[in-house]
Each structure stands twice: as C-alpha cells, then as structure tokens.
N, C-alpha and C. Protein backbone atom coordinates (compact mmCIF):
# COMPACT_ATOMS: atom_id res chain seq x y z
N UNK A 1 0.83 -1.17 0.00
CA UNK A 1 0.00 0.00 0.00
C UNK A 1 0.89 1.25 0.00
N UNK A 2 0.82 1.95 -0.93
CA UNK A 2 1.45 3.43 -0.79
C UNK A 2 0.92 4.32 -0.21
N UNK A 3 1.29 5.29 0.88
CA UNK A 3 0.92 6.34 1.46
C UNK A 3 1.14 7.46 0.68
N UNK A 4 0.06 8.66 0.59
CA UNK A 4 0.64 9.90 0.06
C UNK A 4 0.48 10.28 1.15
N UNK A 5 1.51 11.74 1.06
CA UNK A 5 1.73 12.55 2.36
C UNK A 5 1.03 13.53 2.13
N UNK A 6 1.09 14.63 3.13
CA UNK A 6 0.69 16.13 2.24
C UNK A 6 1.73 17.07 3.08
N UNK A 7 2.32 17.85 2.59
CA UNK A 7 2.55 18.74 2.38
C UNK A 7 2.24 20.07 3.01
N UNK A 8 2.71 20.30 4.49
CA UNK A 8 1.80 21.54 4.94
C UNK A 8 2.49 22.77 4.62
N UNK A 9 1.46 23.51 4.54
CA UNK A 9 2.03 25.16 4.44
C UNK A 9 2.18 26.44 5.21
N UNK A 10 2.78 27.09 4.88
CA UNK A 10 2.64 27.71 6.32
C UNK A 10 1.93 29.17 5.08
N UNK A 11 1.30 30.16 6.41
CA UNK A 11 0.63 30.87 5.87
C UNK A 11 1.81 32.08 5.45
N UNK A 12 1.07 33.14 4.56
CA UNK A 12 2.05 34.03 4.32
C UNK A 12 2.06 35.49 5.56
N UNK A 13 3.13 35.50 5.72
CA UNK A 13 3.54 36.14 6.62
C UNK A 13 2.73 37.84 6.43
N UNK A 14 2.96 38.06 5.24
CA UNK A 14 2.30 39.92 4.86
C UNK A 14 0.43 39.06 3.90
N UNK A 15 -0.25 40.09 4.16
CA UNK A 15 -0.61 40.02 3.86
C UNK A 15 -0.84 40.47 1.82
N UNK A 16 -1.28 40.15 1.12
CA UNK A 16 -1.44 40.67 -0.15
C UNK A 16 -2.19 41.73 -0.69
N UNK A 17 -1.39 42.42 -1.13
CA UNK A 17 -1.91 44.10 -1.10
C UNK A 17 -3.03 44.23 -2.74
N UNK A 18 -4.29 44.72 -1.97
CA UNK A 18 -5.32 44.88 -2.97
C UNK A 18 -4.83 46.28 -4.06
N UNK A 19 -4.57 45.85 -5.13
CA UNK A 19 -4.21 47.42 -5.88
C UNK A 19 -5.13 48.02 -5.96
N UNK A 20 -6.18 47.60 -5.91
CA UNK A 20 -7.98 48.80 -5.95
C UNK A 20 -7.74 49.92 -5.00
N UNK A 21 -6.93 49.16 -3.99
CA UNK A 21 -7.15 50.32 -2.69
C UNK A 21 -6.02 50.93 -2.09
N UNK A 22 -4.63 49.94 -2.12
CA UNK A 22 -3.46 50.51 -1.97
C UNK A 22 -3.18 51.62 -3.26
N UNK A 23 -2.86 52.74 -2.56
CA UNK A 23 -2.15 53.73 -3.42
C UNK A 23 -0.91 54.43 -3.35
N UNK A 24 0.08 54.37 -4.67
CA UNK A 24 1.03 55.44 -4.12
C UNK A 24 1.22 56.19 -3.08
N UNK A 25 2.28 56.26 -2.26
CA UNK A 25 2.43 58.12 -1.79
C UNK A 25 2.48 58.78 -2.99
N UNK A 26 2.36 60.69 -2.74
CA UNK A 26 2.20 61.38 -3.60
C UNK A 26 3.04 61.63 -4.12
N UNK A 27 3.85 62.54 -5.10
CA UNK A 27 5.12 62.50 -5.85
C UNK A 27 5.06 63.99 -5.12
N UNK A 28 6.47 64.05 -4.07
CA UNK A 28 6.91 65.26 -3.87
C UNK A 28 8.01 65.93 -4.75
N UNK A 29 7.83 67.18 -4.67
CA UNK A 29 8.72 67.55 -5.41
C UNK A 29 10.01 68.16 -4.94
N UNK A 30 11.06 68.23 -4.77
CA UNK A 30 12.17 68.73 -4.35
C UNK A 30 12.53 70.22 -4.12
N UNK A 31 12.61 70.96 -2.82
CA UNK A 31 11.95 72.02 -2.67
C UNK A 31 12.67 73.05 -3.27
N UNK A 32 14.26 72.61 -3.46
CA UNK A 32 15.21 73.74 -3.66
C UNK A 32 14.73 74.12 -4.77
N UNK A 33 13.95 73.00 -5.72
CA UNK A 33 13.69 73.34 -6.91
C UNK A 33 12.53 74.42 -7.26
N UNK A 34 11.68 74.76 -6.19
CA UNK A 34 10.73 75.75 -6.07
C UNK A 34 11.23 76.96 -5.93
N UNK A 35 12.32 77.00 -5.49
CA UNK A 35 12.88 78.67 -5.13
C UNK A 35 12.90 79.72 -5.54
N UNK A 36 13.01 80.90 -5.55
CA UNK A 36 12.74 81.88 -7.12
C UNK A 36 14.01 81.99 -7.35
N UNK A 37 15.11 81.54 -6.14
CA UNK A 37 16.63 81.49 -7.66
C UNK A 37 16.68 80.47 -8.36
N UNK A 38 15.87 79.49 -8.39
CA UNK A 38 15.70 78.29 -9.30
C UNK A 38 15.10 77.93 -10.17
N UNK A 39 14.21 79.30 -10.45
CA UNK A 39 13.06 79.48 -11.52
C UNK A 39 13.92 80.59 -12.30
N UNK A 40 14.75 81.43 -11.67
CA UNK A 40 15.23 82.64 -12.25
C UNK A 40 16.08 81.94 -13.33
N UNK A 41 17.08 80.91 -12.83
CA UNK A 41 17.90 79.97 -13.59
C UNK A 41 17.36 79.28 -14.37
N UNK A 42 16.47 78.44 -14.35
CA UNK A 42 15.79 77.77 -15.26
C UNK A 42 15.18 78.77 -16.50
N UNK A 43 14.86 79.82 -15.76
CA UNK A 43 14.26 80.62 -16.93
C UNK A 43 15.46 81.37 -18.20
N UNK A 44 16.62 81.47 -17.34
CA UNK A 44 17.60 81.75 -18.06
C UNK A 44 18.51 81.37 -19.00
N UNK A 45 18.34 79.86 -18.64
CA UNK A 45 18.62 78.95 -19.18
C UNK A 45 17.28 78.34 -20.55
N UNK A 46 16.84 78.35 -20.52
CA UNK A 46 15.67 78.47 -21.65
C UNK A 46 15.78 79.57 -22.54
N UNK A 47 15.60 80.66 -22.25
CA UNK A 47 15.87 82.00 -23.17
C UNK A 47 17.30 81.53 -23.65
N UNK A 48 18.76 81.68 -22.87
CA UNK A 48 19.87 81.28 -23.62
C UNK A 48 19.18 80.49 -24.68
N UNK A 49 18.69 79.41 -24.57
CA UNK A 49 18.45 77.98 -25.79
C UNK A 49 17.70 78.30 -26.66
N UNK A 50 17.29 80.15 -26.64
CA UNK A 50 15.81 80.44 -27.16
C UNK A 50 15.01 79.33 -27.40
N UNK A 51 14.33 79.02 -26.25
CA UNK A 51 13.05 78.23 -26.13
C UNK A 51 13.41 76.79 -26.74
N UNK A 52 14.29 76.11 -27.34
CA UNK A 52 14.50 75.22 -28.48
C UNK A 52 15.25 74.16 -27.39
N UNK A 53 14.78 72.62 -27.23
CA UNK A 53 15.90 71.90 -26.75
C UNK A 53 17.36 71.72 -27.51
N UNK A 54 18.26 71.81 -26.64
CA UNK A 54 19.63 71.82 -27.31
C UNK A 54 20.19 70.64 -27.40
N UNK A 55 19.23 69.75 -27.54
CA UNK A 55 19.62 68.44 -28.06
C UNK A 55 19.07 67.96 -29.35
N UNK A 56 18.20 68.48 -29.71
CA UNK A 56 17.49 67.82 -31.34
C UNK A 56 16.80 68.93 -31.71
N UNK A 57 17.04 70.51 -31.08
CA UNK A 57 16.50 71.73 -31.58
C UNK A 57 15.12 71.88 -31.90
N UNK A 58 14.18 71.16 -31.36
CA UNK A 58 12.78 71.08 -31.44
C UNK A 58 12.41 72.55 -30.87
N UNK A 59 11.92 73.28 -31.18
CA UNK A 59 11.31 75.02 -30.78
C UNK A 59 9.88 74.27 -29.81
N UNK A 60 9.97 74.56 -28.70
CA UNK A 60 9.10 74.82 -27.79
C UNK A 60 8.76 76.48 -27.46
N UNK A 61 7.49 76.47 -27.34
CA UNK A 61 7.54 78.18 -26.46
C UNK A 61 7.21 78.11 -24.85
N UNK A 62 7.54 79.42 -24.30
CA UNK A 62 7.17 79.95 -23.12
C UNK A 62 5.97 78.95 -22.08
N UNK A 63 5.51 78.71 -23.23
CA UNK A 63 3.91 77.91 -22.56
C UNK A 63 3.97 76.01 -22.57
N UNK A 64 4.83 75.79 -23.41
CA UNK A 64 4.93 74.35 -23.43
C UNK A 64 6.24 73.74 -22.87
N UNK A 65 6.49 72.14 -22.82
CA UNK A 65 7.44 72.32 -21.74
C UNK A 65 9.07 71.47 -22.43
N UNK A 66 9.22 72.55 -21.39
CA UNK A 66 10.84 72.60 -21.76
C UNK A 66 11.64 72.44 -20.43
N UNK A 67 12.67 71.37 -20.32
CA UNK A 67 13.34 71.43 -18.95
C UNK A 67 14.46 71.85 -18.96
N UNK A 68 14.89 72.91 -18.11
CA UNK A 68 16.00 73.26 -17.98
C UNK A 68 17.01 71.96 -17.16
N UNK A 69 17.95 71.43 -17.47
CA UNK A 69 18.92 70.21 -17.00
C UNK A 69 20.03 70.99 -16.32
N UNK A 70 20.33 69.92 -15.12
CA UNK A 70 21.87 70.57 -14.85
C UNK A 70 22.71 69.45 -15.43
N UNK A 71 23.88 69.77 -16.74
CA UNK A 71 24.45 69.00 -17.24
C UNK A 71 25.00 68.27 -16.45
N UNK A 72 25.77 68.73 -15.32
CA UNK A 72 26.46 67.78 -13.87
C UNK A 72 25.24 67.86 -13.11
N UNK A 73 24.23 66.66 -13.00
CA UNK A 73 23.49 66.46 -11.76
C UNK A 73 23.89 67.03 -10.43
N UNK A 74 22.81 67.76 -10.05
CA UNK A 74 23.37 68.45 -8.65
C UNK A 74 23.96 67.15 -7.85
N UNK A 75 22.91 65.79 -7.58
CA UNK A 75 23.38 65.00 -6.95
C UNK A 75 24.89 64.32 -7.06
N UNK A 76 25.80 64.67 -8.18
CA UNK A 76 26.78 64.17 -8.61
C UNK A 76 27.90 65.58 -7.77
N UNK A 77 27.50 66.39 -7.65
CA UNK A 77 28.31 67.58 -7.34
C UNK A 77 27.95 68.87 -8.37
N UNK A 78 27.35 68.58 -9.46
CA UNK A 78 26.85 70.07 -9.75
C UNK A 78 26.45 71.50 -9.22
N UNK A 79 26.74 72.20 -9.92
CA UNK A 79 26.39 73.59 -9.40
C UNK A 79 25.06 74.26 -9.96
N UNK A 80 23.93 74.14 -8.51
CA UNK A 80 23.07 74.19 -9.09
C UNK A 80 22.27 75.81 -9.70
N UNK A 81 23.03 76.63 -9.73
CA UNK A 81 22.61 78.00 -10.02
C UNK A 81 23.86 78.51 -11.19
N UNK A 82 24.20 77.37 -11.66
CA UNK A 82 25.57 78.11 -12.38
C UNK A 82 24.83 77.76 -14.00
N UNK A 83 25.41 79.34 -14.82
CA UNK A 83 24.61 78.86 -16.12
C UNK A 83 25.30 78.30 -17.21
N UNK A 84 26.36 77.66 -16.85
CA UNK A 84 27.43 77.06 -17.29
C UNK A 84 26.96 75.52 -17.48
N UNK A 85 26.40 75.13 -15.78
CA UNK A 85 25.73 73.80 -15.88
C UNK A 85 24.29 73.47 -16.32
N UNK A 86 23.65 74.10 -17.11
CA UNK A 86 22.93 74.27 -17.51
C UNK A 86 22.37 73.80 -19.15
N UNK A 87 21.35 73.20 -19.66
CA UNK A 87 21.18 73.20 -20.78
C UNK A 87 19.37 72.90 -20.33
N UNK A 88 18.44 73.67 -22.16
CA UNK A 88 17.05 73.24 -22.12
C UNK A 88 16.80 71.76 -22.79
N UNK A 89 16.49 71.34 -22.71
CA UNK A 89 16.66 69.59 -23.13
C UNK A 89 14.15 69.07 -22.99
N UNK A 90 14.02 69.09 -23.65
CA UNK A 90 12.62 68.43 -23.69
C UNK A 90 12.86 67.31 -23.35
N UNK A 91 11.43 67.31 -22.69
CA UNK A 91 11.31 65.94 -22.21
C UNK A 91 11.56 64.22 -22.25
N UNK A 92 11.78 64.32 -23.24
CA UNK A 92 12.50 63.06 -24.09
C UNK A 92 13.88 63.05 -23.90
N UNK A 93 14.90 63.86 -24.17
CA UNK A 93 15.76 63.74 -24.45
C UNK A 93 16.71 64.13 -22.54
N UNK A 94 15.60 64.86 -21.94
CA UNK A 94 15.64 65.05 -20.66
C UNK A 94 15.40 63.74 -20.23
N UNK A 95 14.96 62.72 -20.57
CA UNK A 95 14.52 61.72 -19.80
C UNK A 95 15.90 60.46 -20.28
N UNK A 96 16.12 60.79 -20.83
CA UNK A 96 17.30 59.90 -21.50
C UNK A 96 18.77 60.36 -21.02
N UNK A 97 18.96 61.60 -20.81
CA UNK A 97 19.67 62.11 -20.00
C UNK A 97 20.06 61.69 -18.44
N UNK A 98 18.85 61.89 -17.69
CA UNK A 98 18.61 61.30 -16.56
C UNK A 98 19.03 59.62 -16.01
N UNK A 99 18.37 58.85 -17.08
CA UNK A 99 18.46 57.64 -16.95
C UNK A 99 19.75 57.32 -17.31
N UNK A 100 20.61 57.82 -18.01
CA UNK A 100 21.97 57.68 -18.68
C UNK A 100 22.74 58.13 -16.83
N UNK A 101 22.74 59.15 -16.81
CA UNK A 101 23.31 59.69 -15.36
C UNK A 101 23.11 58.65 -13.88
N UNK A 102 21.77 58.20 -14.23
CA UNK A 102 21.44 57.35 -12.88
C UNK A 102 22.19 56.16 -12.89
N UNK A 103 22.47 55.15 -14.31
CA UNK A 103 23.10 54.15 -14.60
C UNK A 103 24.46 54.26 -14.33
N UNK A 104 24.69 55.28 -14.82
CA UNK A 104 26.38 55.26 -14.27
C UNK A 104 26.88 55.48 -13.02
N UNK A 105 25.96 56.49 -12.02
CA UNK A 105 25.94 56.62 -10.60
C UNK A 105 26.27 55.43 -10.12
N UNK A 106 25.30 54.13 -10.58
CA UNK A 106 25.11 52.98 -9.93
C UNK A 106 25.74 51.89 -10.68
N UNK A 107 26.74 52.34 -11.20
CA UNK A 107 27.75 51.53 -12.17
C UNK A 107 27.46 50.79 -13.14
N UNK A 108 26.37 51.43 -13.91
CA UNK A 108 25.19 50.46 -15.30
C UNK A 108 26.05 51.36 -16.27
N UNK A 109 26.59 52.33 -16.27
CA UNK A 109 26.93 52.97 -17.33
C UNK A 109 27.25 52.36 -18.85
N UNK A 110 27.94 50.57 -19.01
CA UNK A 110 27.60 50.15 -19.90
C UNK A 110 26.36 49.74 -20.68
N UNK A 111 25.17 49.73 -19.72
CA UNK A 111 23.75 49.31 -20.00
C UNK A 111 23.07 50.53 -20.61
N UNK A 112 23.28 51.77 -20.38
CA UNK A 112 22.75 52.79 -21.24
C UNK A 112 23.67 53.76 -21.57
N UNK A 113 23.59 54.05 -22.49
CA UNK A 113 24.36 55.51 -23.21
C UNK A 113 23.56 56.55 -23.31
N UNK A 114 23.87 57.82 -23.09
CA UNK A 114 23.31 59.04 -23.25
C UNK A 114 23.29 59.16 -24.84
C-alpha cells in the first residue's frame, strides 16, 4: 500500500496588497527646486536655448514644456545656479539624459548611453 503525504504550508507572513485600494504616496517635489533662484535659472537657461531643446532643436515656447537640466546632476556635485551647468533639453531627451546619469551613478553605465 502506498501512502501519500501532504505537504503543509505555512501561511504568508504579509498580507497581499489589494491594488484597488493601496495607493502610491504622492510624488513630492524637491523644494530647492521651487525657489525663485531656481526658476530665475531655469528661466535663463531656456531663453539662452531660445526656447529650443539643445539636443534635437525642437522650438518649444514659453507655454509648453521645456526642462531646464543641470548638465552635472546636482546629486553628482553640480552647481546648481551656475549657467554654465545648464542646458534646455525636452522631455525626451531630458529623460534619457537622466536615466543615462542614474546608470552610471550605480555603475550600469555600460547598460545605457546618453
């Protein structure tokens, strides 16, 4: 006669999070970046680029969006009011930027290229 066994389980320790109802925290935004010397710069930095990202020269205006970048990430040691470190870069190419910078921070730098 063969016996089967079974197999007990133990329960899970966390419970399983309903996504209907769990939500994000909110996306804060970084305050230095609110400052009016940080709008003054950003704004200065845009006019220099006349309005145009300086990566693929797409013309944005005043009203649509355009990010001013600090070419050296402040978090890297950049200077964040200097208009030296500075370029307008749209959102795309701002976002590719970013992710290029974060990879290499964290030693991926072969996994993405700017």
């Amino acid at each position: 006669m063969i016996r089967k066994s079974r197999l007990a389980t133990a329960r899970p320790l966390l419970a399983t999070a309903d996504g209907r109802t769990v939500r994000p925290l909110p996306k804060t935004g970084d305050p230095e970046l609110s400052t009016p010397e940080h709008r003054a710069w950003a704004l200065a930095v845009k006019r220099r680029a006349g309005w145009k990202c300086e990566e693929c020269g797409t013309p944005h205006g005043p009203e649509c969006r355009l990010i001013a970048d600090h070419i050296v990430e402040r978090s890297d040691g950049g200077a964040p009011l200097d208009l030296n470190n500075g370029r307008a870069l749209c959102p795309h190419h701002h976002g590719i930027k970013t992710a290029a910078a974060r990879a290499r921070r964290h030693g991926l730098a072969s996994e993405i290229a700017p």
